[in-house]
Protein backbone atom coordinates (compact mmCIF):
# COMPACT_ATOMS: atom_id res chain seq x y z
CA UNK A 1 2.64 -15.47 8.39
CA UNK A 2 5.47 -13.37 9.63
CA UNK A 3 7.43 -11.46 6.24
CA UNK A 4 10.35 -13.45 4.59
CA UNK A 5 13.44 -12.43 3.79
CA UNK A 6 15.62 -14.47 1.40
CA UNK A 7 18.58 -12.90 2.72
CA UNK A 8 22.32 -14.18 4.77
CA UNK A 9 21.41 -12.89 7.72
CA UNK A 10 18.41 -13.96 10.20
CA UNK A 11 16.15 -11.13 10.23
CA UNK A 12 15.53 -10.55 14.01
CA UNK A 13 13.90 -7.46 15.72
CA UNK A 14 10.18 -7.61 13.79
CA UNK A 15 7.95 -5.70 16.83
CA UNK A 16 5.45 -7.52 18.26
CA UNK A 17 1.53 -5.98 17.80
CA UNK A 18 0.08 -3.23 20.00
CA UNK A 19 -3.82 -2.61 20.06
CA UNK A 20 -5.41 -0.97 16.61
CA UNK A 21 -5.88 2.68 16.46
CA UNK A 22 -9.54 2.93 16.11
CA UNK A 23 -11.01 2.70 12.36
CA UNK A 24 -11.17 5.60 10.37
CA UNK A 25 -14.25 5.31 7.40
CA UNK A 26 -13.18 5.42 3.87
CA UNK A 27 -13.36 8.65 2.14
CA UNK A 28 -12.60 10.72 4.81
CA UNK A 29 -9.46 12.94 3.91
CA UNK A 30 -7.01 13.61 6.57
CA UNK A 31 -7.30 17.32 8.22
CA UNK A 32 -4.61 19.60 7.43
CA UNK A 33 -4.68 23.39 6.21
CA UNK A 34 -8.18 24.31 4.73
CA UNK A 35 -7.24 25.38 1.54
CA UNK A 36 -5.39 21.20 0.94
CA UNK A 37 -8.51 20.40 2.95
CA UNK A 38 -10.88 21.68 0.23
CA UNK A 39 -8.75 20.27 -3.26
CA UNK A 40 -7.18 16.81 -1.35
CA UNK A 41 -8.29 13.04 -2.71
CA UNK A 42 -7.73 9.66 -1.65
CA UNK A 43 -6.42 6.84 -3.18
CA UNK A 44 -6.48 3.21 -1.35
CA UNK A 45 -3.86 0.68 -2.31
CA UNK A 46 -2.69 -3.01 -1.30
CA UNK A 47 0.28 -4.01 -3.60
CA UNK A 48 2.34 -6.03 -1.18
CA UNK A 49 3.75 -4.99 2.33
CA UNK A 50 2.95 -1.62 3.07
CA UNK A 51 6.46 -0.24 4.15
CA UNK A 52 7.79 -1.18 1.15
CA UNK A 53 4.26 0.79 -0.73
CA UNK A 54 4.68 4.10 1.90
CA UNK A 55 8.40 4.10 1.50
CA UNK A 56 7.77 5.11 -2.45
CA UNK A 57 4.77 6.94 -2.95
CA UNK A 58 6.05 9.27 0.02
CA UNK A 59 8.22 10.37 -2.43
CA UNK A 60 5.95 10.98 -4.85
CA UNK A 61 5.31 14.72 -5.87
CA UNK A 62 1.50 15.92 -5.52
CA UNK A 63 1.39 13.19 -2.42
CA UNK A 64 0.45 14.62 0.39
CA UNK A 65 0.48 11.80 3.48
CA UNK A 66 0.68 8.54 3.33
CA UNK A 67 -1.09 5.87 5.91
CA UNK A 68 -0.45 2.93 6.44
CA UNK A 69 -3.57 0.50 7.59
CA UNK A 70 -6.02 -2.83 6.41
CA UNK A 71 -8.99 -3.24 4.23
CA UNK A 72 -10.82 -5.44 2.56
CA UNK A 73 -11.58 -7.69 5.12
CA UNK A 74 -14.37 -8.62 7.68
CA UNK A 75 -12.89 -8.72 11.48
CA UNK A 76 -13.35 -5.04 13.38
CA UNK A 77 -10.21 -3.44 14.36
CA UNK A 78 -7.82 -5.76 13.24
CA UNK A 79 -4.26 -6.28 14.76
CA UNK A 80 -0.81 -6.65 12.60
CA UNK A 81 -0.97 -10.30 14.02
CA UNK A 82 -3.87 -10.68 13.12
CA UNK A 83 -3.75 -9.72 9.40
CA UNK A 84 -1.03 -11.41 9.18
CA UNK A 85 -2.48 -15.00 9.77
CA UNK A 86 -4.29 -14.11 6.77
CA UNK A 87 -6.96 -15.31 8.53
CA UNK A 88 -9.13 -11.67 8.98
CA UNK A 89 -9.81 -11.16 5.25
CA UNK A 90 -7.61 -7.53 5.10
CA UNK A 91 -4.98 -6.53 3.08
CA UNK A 92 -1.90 -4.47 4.25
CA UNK A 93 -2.86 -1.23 2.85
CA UNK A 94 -1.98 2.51 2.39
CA UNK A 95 -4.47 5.09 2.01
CA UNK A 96 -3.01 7.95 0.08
CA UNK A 97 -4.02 11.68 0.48
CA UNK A 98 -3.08 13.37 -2.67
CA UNK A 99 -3.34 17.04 -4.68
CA UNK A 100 -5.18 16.62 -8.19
CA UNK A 101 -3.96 19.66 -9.32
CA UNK A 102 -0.65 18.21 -9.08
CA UNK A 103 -0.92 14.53 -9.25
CA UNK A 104 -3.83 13.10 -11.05
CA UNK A 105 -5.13 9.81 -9.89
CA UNK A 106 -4.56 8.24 -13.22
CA UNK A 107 -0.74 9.76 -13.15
CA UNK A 108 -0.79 7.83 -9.29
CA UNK A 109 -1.90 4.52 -10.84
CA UNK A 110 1.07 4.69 -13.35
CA UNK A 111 2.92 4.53 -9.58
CA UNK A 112 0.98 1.83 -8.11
CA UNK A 113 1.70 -0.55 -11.49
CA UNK A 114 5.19 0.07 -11.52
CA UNK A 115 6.27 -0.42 -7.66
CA UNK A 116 5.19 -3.92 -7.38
CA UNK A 117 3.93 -6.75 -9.96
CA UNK A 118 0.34 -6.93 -10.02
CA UNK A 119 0.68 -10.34 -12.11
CA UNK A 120 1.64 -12.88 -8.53
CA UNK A 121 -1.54 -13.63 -6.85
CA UNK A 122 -1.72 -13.21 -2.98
CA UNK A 123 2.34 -12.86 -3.59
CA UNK A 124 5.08 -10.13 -3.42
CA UNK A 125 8.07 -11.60 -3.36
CA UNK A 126 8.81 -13.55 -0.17
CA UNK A 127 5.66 -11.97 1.33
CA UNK A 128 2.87 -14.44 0.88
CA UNK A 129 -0.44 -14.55 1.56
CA UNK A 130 -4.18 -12.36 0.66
CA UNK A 131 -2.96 -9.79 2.91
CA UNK A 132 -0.60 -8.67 0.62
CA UNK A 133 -2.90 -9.23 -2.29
CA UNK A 134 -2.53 -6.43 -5.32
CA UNK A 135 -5.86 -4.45 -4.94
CA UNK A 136 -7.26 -1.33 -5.56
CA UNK A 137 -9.91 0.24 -3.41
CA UNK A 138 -11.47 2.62 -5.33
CA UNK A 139 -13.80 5.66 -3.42
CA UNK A 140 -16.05 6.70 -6.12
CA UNK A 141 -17.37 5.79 -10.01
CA UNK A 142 -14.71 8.00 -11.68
CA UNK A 143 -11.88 6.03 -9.45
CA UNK A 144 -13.25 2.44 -10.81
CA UNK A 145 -13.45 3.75 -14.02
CA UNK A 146 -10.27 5.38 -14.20
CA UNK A 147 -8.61 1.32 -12.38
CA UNK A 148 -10.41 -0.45 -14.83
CA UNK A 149 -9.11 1.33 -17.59
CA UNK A 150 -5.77 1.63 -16.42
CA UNK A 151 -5.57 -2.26 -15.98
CA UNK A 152 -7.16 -2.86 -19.52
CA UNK A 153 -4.12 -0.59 -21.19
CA UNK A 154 -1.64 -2.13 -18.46
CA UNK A 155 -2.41 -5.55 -20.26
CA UNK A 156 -2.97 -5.12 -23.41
CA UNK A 157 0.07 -2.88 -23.76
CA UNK A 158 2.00 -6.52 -23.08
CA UNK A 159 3.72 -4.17 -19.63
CA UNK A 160 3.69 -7.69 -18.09
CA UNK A 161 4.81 -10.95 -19.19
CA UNK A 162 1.62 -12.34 -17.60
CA UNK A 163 -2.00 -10.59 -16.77
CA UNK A 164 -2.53 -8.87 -14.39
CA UNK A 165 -4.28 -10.18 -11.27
CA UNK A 166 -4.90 -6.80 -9.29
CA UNK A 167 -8.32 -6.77 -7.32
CA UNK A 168 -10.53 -3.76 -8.04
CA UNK A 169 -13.29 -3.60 -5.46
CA UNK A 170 -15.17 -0.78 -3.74
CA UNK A 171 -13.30 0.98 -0.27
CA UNK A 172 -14.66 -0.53 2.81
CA UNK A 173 -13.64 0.23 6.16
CA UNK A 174 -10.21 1.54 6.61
CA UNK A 175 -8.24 0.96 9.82
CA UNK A 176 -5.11 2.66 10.51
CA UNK A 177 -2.20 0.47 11.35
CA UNK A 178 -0.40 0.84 14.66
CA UNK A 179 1.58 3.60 14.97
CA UNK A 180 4.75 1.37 14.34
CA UNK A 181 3.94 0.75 10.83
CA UNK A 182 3.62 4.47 9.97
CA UNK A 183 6.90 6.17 8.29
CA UNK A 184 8.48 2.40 8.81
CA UNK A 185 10.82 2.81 6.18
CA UNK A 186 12.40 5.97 7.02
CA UNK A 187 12.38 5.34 10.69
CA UNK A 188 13.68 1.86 10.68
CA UNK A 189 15.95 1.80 7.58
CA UNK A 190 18.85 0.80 9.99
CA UNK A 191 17.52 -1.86 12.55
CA UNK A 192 15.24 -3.80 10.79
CA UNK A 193 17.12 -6.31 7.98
CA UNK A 194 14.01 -6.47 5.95
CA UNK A 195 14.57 -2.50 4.84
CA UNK A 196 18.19 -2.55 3.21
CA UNK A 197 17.04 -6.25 1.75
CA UNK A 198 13.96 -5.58 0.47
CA UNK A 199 12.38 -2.08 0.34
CA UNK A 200 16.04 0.07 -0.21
CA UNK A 201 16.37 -2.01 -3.70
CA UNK A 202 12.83 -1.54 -4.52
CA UNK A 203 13.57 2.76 -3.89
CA UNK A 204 16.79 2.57 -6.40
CA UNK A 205 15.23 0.53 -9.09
CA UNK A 206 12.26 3.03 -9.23
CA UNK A 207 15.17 5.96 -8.91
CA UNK A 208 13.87 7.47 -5.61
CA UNK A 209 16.00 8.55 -2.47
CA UNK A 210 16.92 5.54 -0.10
């Protein structure tokens, strides 16, 4: 299912699919200079469409790169079309290289909570469907420890008028999105209708730069 917009105008110009980039495995941190190399985590998210998710947490300090990409489900190499039937299993996804000696991945859940609602199943908004399920991937024991624990405060703290529904399930294969997807936001703020309707409002409410 193509994205909604409840909006005046038709939203017109959504690019067609290319071919997948080829998977990268979960875990592996992006290369960049050895000493960011040596200190850098991941963090996997799905909390609606992923422009709207990259478009924030690029702006988050300690983040060092966001991607945008699928997981969670069980077709190789999936397409945007594709994912989008809902019919492959995935869900639009970022995968989040980050410093932990400036951002701690408890400090990035607090982000994850707050830039979407974790309480509408298989739902953000107009955007329906599993693909754009709330879910974190977690890479390691201390990661699904630290999500579990997060979403046990998140509800009983009463943050939400209803509980939360957020998937917590072990990384699987990650595959990059096309290269379309990546930076969406930023380079498409002015062509595609969905940006000023959807994502820009999401940037002020949360006070970052539109």
């Amino acid at each position: 299912m193509l994205r909604l917009v409840v909006m005046a105008v038709a939203v017109v110009g959504l690019m067609s699919c290319s071919q997948s980039a080829p998977p990268e495995r979960a875990g592996e941190v992006e290369r960049m200079s050895d000493s960011k190399a040596e200190v850098s985590r991941i963090a996997t998210f799905g909390a609606g469409c992923f422009w709207c998710v990259e478009a924030v947490l690029e702006q988050v300090d300690g983040v060092l790169s966001v991607t945008s990409g699928y997981m969670g489900g069980d077709v190789e190499n999936p397409t945007y079309n594709a994912v989008c039937t809902g019919a492959t299993g995935h869900a639009e996804v970022v995968q989040v290289t980050f410093d932990p000696d400036v951002l701690s991945y408890e400090a990035l859940l607090e982000w994850f909570w707050k830039l979407h609602d974790p309480t509408t199943l298989n739902r953000q908004g107009g955007d329906r469907g599993t693909q754009y399920r709330s879910a974190i991937f977690y890479h390691d024991d201390a990661q699904r420890a630290a999500a579990i624990a997060s979403k046990e405060k998140k509800d009983a703290s009463g943050a939400f008028a209803d509980p939360i529904v957020t998937e917590i399930t072990a990384a699987s294969t990650f595959y990059k999105a096309e290269v379309k997807h990546q930076d969406y936001y930023r380079l498409n703020k002015n062509e595609n209708p969905y940006c000023p309707a959807v994502i820009a409002p999401k940037l002020e409410k949360l006070g970052l730069k539109k």
